[in-house]
PDB file of N, CA and C in Angstrom:
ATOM      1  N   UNK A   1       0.823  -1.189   0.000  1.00  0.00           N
ATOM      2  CA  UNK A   1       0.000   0.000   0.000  1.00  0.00           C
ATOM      3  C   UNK A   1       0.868   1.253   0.000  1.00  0.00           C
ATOM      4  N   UNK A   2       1.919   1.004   1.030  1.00  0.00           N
ATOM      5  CA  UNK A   2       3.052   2.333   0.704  1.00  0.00           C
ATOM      6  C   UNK A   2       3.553   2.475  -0.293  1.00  0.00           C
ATOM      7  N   UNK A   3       4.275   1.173  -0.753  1.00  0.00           N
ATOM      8  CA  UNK A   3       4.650   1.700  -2.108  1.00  0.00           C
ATOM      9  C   UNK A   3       3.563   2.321  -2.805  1.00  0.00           C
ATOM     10  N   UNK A   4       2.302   1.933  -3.433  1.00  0.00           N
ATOM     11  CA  UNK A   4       1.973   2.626  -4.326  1.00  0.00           C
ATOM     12  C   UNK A   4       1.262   3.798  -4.402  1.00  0.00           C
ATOM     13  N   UNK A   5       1.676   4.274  -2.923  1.00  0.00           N
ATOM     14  CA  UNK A   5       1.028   5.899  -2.640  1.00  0.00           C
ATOM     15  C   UNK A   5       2.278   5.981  -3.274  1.00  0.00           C
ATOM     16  N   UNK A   6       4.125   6.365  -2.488  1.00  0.00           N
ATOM     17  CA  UNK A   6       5.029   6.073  -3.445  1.00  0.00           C
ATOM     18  C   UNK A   6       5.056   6.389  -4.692  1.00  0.00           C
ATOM     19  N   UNK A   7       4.823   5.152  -5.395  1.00  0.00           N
ATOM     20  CA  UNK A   7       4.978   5.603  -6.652  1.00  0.00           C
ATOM     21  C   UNK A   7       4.176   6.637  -7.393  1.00  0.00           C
ATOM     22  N   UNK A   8       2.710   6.396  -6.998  1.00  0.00           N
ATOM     23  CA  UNK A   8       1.861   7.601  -7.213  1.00  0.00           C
ATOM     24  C   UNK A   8       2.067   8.985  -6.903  1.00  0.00           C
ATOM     25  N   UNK A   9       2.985   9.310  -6.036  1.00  0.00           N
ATOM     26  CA  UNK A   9       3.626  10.630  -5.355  1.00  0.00           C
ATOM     27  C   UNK A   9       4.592  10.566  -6.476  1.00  0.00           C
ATOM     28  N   UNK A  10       5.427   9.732  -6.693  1.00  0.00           N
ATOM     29  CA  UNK A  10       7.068   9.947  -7.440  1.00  0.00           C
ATOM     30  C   UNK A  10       6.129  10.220  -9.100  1.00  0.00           C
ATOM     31  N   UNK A  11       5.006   9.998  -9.232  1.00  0.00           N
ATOM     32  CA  UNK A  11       4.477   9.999 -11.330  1.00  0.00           C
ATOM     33  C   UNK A  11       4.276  11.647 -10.929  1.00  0.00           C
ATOM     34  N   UNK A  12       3.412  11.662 -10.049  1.00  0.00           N
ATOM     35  CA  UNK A  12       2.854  13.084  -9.651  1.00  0.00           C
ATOM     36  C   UNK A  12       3.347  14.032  -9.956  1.00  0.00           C
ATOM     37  N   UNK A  13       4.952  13.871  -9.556  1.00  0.00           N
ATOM     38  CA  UNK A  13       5.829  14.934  -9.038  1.00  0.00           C
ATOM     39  C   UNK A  13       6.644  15.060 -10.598  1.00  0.00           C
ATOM     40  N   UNK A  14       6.788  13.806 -11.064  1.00  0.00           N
ATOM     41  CA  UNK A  14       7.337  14.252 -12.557  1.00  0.00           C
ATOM     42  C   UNK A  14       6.525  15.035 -13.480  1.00  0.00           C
ATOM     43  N   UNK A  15       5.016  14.379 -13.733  1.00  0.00           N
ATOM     44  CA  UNK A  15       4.539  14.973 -14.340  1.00  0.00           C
ATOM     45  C   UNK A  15       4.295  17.111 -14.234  1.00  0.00           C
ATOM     46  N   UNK A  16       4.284  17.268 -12.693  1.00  0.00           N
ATOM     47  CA  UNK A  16       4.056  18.731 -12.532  1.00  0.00           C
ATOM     48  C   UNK A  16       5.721  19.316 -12.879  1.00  0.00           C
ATOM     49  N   UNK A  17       6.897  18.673 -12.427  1.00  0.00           N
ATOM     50  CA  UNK A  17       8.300  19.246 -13.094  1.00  0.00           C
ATOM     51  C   UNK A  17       8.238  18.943 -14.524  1.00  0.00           C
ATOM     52  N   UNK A  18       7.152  18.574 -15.440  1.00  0.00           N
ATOM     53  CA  UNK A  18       7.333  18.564 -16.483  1.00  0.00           C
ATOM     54  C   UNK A  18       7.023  20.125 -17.305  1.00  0.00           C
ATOM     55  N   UNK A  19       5.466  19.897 -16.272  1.00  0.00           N
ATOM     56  CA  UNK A  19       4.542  21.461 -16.974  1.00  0.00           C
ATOM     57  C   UNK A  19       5.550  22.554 -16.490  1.00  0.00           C
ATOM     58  N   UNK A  20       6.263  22.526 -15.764  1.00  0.00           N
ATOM     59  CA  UNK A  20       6.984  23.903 -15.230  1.00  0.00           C
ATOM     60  C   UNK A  20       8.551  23.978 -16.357  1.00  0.00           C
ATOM     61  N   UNK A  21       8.547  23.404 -17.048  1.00  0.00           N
ATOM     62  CA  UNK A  21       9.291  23.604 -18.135  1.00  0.00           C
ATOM     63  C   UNK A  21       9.385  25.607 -18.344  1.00  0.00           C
ATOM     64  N   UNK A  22      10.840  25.578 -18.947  1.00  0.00           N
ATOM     65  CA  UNK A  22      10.834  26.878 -19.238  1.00  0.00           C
ATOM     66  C   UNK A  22      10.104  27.658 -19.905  1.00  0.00           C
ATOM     67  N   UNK A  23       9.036  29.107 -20.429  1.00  0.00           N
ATOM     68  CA  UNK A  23       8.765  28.853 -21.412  1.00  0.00           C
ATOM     69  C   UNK A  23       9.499  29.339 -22.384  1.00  0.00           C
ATOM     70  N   UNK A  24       9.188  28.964 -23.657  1.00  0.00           N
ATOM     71  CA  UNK A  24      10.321  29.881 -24.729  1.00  0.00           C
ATOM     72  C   UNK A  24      10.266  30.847 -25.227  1.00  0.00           C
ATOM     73  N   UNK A  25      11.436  31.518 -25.506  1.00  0.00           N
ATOM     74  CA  UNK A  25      12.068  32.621 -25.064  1.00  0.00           C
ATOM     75  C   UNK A  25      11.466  32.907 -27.023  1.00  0.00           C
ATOM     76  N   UNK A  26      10.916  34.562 -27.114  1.00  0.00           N
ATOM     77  CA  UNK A  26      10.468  34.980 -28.131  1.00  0.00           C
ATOM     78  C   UNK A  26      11.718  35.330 -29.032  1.00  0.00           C
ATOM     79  N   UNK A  27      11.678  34.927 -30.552  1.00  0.00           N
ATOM     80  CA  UNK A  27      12.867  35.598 -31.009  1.00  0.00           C
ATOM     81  C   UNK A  27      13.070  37.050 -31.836  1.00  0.00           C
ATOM     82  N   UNK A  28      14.507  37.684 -31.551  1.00  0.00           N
ATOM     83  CA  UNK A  28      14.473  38.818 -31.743  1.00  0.00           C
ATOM     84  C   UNK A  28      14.174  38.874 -33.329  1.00  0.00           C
ATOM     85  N   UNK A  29      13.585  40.218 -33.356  1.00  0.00           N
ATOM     86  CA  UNK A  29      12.955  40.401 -35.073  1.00  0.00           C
ATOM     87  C   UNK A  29      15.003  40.467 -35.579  1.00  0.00           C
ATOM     88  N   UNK A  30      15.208  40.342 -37.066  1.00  0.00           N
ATOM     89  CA  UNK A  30      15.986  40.327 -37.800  1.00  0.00           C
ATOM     90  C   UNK A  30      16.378  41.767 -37.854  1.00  0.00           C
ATOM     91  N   UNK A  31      17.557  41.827 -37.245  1.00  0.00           N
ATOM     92  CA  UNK A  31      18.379  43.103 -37.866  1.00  0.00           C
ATOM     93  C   UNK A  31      18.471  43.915 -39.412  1.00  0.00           C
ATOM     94  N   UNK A  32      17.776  45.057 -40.071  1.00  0.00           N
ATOM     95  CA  UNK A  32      18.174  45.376 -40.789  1.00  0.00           C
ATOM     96  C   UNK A  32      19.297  46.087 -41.223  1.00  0.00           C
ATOM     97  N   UNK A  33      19.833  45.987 -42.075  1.00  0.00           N
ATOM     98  CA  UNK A  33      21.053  46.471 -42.348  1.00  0.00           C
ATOM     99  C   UNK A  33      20.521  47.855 -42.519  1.00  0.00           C
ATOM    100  N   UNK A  34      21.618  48.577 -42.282  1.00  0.00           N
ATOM    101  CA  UNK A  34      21.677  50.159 -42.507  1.00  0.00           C
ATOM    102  C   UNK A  34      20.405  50.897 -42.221  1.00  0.00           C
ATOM    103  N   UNK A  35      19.611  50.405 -40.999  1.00  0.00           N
ATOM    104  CA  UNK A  35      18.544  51.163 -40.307  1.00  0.00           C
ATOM    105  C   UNK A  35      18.900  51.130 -38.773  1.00  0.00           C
ATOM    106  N   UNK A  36      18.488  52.322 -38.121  1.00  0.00           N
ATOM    107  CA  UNK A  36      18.851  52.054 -36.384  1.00  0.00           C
ATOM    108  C   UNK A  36      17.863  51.308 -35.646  1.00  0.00           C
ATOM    109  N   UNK A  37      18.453  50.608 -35.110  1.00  0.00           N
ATOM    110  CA  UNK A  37      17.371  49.695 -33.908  1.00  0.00           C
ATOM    111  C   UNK A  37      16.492  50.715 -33.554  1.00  0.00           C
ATOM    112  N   UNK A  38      15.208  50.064 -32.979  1.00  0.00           N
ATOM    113  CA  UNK A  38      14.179  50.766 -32.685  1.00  0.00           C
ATOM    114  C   UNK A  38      14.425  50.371 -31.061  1.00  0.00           C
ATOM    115  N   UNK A  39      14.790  52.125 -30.238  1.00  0.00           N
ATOM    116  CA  UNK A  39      14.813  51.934 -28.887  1.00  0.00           C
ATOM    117  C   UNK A  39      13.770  51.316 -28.035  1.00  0.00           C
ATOM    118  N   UNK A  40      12.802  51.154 -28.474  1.00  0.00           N
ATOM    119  CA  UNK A  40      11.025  50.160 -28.269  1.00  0.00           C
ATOM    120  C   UNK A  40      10.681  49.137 -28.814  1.00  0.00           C
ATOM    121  N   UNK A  41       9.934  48.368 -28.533  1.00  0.00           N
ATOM    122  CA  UNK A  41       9.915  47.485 -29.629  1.00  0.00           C
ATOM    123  C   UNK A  41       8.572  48.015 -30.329  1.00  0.00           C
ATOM    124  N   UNK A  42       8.296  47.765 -31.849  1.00  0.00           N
ATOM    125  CA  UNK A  42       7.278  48.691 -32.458  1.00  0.00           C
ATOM    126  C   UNK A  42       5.676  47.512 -32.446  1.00  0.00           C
ATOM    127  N   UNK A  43       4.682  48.641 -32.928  1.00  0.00           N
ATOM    128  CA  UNK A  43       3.823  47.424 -32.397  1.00  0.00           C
ATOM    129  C   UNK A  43       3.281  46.667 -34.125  1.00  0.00           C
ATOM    130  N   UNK A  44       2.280  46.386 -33.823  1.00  0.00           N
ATOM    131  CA  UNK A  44       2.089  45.414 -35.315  1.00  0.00           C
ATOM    132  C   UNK A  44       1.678  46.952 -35.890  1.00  0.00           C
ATOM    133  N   UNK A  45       1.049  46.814 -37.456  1.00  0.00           N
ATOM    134  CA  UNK A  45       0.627  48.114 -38.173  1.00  0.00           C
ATOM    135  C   UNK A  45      -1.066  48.087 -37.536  1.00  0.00           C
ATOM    136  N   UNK A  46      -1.790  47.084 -37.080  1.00  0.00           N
ATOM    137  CA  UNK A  46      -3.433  47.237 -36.884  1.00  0.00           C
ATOM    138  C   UNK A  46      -3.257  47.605 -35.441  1.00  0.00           C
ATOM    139  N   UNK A  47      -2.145  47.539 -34.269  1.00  0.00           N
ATOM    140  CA  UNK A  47      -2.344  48.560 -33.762  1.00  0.00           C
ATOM    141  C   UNK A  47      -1.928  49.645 -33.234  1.00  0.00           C
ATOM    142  N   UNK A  48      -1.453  50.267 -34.203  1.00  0.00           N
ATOM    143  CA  UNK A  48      -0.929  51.922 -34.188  1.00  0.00           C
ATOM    144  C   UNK A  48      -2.074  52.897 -34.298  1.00  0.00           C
ATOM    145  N   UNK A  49      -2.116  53.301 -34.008  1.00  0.00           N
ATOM    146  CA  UNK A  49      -3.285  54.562 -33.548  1.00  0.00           C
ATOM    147  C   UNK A  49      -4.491  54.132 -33.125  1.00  0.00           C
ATOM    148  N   UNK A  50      -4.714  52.868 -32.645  1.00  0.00           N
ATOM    149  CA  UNK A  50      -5.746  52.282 -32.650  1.00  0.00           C
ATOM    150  C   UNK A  50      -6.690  53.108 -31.655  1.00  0.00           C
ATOM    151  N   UNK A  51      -8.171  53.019 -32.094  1.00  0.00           N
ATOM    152  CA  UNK A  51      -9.042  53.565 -31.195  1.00  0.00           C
ATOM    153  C   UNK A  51     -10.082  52.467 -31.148  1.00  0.00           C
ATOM    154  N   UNK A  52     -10.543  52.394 -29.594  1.00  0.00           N
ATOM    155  CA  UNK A  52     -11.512  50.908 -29.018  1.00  0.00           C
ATOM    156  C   UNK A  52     -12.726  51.463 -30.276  1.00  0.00           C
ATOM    157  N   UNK A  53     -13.524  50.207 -30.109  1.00  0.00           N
ATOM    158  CA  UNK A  53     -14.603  50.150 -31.046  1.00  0.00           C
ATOM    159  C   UNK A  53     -15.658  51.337 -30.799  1.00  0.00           C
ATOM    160  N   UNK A  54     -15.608  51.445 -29.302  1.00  0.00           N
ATOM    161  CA  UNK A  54     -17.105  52.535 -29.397  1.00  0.00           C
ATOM    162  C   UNK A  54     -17.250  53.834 -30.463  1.00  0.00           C
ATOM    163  N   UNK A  55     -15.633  54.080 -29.466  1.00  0.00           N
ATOM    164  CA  UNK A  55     -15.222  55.624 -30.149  1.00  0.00           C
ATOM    165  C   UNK A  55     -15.039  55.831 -32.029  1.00  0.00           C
ATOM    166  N   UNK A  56     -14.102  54.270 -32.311  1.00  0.00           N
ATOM    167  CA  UNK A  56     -14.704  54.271 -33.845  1.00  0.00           C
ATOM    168  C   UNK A  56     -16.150  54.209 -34.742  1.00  0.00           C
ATOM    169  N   UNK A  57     -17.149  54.069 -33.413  1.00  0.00           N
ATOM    170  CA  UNK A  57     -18.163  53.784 -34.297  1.00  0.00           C
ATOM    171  C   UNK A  57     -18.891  55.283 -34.093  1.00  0.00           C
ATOM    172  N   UNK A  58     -18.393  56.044 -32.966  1.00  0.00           N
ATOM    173  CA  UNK A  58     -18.703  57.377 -32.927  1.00  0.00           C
ATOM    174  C   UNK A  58     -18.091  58.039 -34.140  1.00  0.00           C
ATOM    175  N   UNK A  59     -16.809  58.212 -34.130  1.00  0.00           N
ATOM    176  CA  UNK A  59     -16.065  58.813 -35.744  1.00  0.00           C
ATOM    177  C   UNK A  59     -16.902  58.197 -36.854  1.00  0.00           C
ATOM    178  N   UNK A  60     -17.078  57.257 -37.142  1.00  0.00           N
ATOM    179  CA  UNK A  60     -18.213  56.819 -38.753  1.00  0.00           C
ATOM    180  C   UNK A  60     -19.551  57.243 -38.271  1.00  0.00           C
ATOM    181  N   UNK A  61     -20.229  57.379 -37.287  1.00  0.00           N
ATOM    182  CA  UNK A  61     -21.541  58.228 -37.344  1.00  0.00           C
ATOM    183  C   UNK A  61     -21.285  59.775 -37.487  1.00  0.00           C
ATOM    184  N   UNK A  62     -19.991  60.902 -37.362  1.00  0.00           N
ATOM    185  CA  UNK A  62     -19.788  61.991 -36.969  1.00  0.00           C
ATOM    186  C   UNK A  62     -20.039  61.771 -38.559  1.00  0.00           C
ATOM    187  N   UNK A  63     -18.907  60.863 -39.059  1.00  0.00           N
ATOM    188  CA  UNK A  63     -18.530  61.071 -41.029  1.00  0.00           C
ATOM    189  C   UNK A  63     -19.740  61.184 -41.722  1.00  0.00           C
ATOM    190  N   UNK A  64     -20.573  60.444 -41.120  1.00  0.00           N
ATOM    191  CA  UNK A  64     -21.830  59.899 -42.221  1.00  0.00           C
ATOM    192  C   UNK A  64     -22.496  61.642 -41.961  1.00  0.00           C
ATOM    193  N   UNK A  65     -22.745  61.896 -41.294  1.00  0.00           N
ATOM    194  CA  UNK A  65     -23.831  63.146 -40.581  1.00  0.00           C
ATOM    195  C   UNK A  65     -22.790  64.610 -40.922  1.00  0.00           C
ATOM    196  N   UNK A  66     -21.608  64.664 -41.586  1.00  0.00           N
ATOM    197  CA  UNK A  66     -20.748  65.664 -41.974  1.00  0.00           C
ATOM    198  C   UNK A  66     -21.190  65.252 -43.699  1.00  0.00           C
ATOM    199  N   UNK A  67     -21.260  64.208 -43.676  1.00  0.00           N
ATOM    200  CA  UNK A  67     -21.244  63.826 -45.928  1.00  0.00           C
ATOM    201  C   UNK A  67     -22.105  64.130 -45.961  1.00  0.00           C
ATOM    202  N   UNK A  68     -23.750  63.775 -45.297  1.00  0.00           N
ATOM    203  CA  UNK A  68     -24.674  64.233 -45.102  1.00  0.00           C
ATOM    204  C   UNK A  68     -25.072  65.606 -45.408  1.00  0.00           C
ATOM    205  N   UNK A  69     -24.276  66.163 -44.171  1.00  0.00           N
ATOM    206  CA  UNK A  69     -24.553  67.570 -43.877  1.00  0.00           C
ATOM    207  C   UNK A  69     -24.044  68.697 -45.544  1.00  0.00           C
ATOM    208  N   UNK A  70     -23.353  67.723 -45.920  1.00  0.00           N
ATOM    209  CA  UNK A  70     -22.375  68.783 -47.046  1.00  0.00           C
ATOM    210  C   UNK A  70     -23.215  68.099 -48.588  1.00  0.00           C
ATOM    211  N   UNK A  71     -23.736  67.024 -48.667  1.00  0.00           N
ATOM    212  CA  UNK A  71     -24.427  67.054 -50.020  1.00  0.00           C
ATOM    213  C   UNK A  71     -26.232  67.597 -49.518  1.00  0.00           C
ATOM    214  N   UNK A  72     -26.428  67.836 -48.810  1.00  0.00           N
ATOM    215  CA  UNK A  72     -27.661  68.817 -47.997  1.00  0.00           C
ATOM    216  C   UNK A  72     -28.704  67.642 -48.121  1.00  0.00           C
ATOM    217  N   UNK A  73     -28.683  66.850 -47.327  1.00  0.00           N
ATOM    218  CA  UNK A  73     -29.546  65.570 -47.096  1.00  0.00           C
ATOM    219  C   UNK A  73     -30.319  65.967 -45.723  1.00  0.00           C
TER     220      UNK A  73
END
C-alpha cells in the first residue's frame, strides 16, 4: 500500500516538473542592415493609432452626418 502511494507521489511529481518547463524565449525580429534599432519594440501596423470600437463607431456616425450635412440631405 506504501509503495503505491510512493509511486503515485514519485508519477505526480514528474509529471508537474514537467509542466513547469521553461517557457520559450520569443525571437528577436531580424536586424536590418543600414537602419537604427528601434529603442522600443514597435507594435504590429493594426495597432498603431488604434481607437476601441465605441469611439470608432462614434467617428463613422460623426462622417456619415458631416457627408450628409455637405451634399444637404
Amino acid at each position: 500500500m506504501i509503495r503505491v502511494i510512493l509511486l503515485a507521489l514519485t508519477l505526480a511529481s514528474s509529471v508537474h516538473a514537467a509542466e513547469k518547463a521553461a517557457p520559450a524565449k520569443e525571437e528577436a525580429p531580424a536586424e536590418v542592415p543600414g537602419v537604427a534599432p528601434a529603442p522600443y519594440p514597435l507594435l504590429p501596423p493594426e495597432q498603431v493609432n488604434a481607437f476601441p470600437p465605441e469611439i470608432m463607431e462614434r467617428m463613422r456616425a460623426a462622417l456619415v452626418a458631416l457627408e450628409q450635412a455637405r451634399d444637404g440631405q
